[in-house]
Protein backbone atom coordinates (compact mmCIF):
# COMPACT_ATOMS: atom_id res chain seq x y z
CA UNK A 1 5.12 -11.56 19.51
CA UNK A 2 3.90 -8.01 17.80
CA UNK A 3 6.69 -6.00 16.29
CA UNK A 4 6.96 -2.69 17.28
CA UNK A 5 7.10 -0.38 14.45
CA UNK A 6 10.56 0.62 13.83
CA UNK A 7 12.47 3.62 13.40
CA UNK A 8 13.54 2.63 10.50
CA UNK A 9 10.30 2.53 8.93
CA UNK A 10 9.35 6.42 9.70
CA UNK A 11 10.17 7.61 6.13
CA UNK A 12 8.27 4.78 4.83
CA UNK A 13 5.41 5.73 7.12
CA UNK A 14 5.47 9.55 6.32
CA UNK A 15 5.58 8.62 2.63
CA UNK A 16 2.63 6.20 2.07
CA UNK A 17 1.16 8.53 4.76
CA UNK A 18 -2.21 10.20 3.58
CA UNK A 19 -3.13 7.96 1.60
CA UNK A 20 -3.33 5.02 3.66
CA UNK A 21 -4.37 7.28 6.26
CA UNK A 22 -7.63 8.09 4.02
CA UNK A 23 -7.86 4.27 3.98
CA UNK A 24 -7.90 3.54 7.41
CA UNK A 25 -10.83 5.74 7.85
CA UNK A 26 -12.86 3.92 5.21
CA UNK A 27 -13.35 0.54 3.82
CA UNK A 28 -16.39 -0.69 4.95
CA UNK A 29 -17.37 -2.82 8.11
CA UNK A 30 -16.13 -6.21 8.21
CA UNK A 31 -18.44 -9.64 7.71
CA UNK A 32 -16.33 -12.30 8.49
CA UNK A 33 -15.69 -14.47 11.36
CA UNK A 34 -11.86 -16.26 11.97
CA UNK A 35 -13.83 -19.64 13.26
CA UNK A 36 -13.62 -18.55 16.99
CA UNK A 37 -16.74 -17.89 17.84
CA UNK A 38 -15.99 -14.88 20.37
CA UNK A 39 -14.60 -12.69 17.35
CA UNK A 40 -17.19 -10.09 16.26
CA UNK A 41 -16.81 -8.33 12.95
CA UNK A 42 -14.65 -4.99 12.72
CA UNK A 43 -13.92 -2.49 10.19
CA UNK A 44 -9.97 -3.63 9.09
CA UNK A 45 -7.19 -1.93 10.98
CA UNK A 46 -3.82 -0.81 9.10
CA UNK A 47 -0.61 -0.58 9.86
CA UNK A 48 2.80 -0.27 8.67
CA UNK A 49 5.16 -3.24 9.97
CA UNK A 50 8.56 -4.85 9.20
CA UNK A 51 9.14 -8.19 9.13
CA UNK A 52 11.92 -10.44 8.32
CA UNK A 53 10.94 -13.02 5.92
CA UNK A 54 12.30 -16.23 7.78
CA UNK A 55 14.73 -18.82 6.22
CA UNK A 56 12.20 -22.17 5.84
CA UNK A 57 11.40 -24.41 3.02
CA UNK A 58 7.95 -25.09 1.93
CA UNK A 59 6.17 -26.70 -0.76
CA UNK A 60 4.12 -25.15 -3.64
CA UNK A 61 1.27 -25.91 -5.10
CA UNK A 62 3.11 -27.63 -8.44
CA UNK A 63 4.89 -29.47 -5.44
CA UNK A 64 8.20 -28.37 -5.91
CA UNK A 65 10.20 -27.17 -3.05
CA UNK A 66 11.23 -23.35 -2.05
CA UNK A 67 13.26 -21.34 -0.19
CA UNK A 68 10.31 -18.89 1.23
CA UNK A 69 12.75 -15.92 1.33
CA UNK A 70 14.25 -16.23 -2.53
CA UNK A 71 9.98 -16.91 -3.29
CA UNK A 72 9.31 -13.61 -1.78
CA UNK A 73 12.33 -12.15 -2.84
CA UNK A 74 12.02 -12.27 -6.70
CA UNK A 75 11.53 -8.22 -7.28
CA UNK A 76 7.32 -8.48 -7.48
CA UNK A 77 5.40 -6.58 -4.94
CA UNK A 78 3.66 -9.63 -2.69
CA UNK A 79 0.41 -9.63 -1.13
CA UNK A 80 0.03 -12.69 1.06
CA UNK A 81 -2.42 -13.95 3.77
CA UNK A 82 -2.39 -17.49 5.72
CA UNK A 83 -5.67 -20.34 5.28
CA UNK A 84 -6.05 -23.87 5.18
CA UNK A 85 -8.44 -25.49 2.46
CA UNK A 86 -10.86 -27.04 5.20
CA UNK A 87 -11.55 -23.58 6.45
CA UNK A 88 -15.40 -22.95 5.78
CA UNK A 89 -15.56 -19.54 7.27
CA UNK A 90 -12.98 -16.72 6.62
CA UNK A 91 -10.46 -18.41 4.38
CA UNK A 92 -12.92 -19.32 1.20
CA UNK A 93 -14.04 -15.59 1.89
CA UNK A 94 -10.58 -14.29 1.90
CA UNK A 95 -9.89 -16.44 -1.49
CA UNK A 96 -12.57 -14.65 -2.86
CA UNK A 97 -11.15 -11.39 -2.16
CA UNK A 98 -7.90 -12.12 -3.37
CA UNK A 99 -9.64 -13.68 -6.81
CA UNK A 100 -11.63 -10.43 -7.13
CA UNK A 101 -8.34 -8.36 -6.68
CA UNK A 102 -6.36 -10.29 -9.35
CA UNK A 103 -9.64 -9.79 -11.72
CA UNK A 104 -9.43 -5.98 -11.26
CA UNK A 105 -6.07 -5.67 -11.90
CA UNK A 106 -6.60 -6.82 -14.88
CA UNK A 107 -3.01 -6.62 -16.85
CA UNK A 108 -0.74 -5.69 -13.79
CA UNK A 109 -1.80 -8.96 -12.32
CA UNK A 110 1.14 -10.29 -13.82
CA UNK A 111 3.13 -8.13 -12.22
CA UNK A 112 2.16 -9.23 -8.06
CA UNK A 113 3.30 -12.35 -6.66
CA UNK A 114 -0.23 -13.21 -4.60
CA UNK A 115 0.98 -16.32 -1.59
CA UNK A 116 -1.18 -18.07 0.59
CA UNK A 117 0.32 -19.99 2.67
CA UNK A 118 -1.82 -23.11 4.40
CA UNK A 119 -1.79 -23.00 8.47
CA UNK A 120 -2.82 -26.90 8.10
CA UNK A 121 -0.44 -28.31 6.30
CA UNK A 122 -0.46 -31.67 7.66
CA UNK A 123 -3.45 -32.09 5.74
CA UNK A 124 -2.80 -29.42 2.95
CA UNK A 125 -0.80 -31.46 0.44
CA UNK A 126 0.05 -29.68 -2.83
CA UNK A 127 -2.86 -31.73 -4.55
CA UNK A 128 -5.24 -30.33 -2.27
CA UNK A 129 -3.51 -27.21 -3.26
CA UNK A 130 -4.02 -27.33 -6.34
CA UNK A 131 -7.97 -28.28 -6.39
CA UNK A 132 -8.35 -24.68 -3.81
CA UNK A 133 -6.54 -22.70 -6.01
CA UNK A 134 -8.58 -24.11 -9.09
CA UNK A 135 -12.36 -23.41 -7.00
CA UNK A 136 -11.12 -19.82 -6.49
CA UNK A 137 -9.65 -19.68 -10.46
CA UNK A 138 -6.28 -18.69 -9.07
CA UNK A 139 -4.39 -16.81 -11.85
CA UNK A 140 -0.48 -17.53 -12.28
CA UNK A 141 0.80 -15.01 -10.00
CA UNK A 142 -1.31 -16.86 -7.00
CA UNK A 143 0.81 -19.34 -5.91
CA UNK A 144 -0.17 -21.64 -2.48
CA UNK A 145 2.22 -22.96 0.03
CA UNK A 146 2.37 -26.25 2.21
CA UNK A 147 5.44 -28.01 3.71
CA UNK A 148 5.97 -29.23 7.15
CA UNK A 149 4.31 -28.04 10.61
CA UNK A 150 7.54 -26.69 12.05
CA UNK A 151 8.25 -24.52 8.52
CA UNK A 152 4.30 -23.22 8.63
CA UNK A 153 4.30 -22.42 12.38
CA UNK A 154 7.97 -20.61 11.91
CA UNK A 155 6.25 -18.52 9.56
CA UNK A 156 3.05 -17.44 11.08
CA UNK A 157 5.71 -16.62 14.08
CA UNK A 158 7.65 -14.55 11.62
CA UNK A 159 4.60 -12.65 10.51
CA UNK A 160 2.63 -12.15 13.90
CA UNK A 161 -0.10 -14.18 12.70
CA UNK A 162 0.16 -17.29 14.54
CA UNK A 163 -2.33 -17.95 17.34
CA UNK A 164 -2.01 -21.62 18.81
CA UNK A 165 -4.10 -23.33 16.21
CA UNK A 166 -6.44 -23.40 12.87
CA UNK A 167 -9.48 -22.83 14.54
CA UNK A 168 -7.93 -19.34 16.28
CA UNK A 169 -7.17 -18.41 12.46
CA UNK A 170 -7.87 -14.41 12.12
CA UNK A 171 -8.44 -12.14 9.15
CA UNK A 172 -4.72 -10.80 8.25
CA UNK A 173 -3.47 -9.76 4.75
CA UNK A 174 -0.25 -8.55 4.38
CA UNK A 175 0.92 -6.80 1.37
CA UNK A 176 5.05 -5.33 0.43
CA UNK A 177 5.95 -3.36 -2.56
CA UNK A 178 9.33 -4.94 -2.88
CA UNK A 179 12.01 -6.89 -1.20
CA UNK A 180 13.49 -4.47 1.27
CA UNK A 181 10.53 -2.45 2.10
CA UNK A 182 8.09 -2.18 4.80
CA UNK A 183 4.88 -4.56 5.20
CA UNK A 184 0.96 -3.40 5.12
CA UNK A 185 -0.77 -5.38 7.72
CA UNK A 186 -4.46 -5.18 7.17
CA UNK A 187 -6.13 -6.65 10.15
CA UNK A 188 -9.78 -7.48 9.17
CA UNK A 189 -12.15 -7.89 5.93
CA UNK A 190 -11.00 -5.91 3.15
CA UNK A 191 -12.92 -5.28 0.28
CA UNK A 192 -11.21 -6.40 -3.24
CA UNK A 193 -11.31 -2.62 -4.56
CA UNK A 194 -10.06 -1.92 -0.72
CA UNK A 195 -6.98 -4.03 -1.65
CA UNK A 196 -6.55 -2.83 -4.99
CA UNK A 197 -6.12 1.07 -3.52
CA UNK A 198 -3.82 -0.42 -0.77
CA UNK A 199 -1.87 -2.19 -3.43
CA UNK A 200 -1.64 1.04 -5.72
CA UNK A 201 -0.77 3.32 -3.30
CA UNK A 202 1.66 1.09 -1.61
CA UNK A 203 3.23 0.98 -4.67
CA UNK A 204 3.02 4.26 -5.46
CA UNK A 205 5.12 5.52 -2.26
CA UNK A 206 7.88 2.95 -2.75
């Protein structure tokens, strides 16, 4: 179900304000298909949402098991988006990105928590995991996430991304300066220097 943007979130919104604003209005047309062959390619939408971070379990990538909210929780801003290592369409596109962006912030990379979270994870064990994140040179602040149907359907639910099935998968990346703030919801391809100014001045307004 969308969330409605809250009242809460009006000072956030008036303080990242012109610059994501200035964002919005640029960033380049979008490339990428979700697998569903009706969805034509858009320039990416943005949008200030809140979401609460729902209390599941999943598995990482080293295969140890996590409470999602103390994951997201641990003081780093978090940019996370949802694939499943089968994916030959959006997903290895949207690894790329987030590769690119890690490269570019060179340093501060340390600093973000980067999450993708697998919307197959029947088939996504932590193994499989592991050889994705290694194709895409994943940096130690990427982290990827499996666990049980019920605990990866709960949270696409939780962040308006689920849509019935894999193969309805859409272009979402969601990005939080800290626990307790407001989400950016960027709804189509994003470019990595795209997400590094969304990033930045995300951060900037906290």
């Amino acid at each position: 179900m969308p969330h409605a943007h809250p009242r809460t979130l009006a000072r956030a919104v008036a303080r990242i304000g012109a610059a994501l604003l200035a964002l919005a209005a640029g960033g380049g047309g979008a490339r990428a298909h979700d697998g569903a062959a009706d969805h034509a390619a858009r320039v990416p939408t943005r949008s200030v949402r809140e979401y609460a971070v729902p209390a599941v379990h999943l598995v990482r990538d080293d295969g140890r098991e996590i409470s999602l909210p103390d994951e997201m929780n641990d003081g780093r801003p978090v940019v996370l988006n949802f694939i499943f290592t089968t994916c030959t369409t959006i997903c290895p596109m949207m690894s790329t990105v987030f590769a690119h962006f890690e490269q570019r912030l060179g340093a501060e990379a340390d600093k973000v928590h980067v999450m993708s979270i697998s919307i197959d994870p029947e088939q996504d064990t932590p193994a499989r995991l592991q050889a994705y994140a290694r194709k895409f040179h994943a940096g130690p602040g990427w982290q990827h996430y499996t666990g049980t149907l019920d605990a990866s359907v709960t949270t696409q639910r939780a962040f308006d991304v689920y849509r019935g099935g894999k193969m309805s998968h859409n272009l979402v990346t969601l990005m939080r300066a800290a626990p307790g703030k407001p989400w950016l919801r960027i709804e189509g391809f994003v470019t990595p220097d795209d997400l590094v100014r969304d990033y930045r001045a995300l951060v900037a307004a906290r």
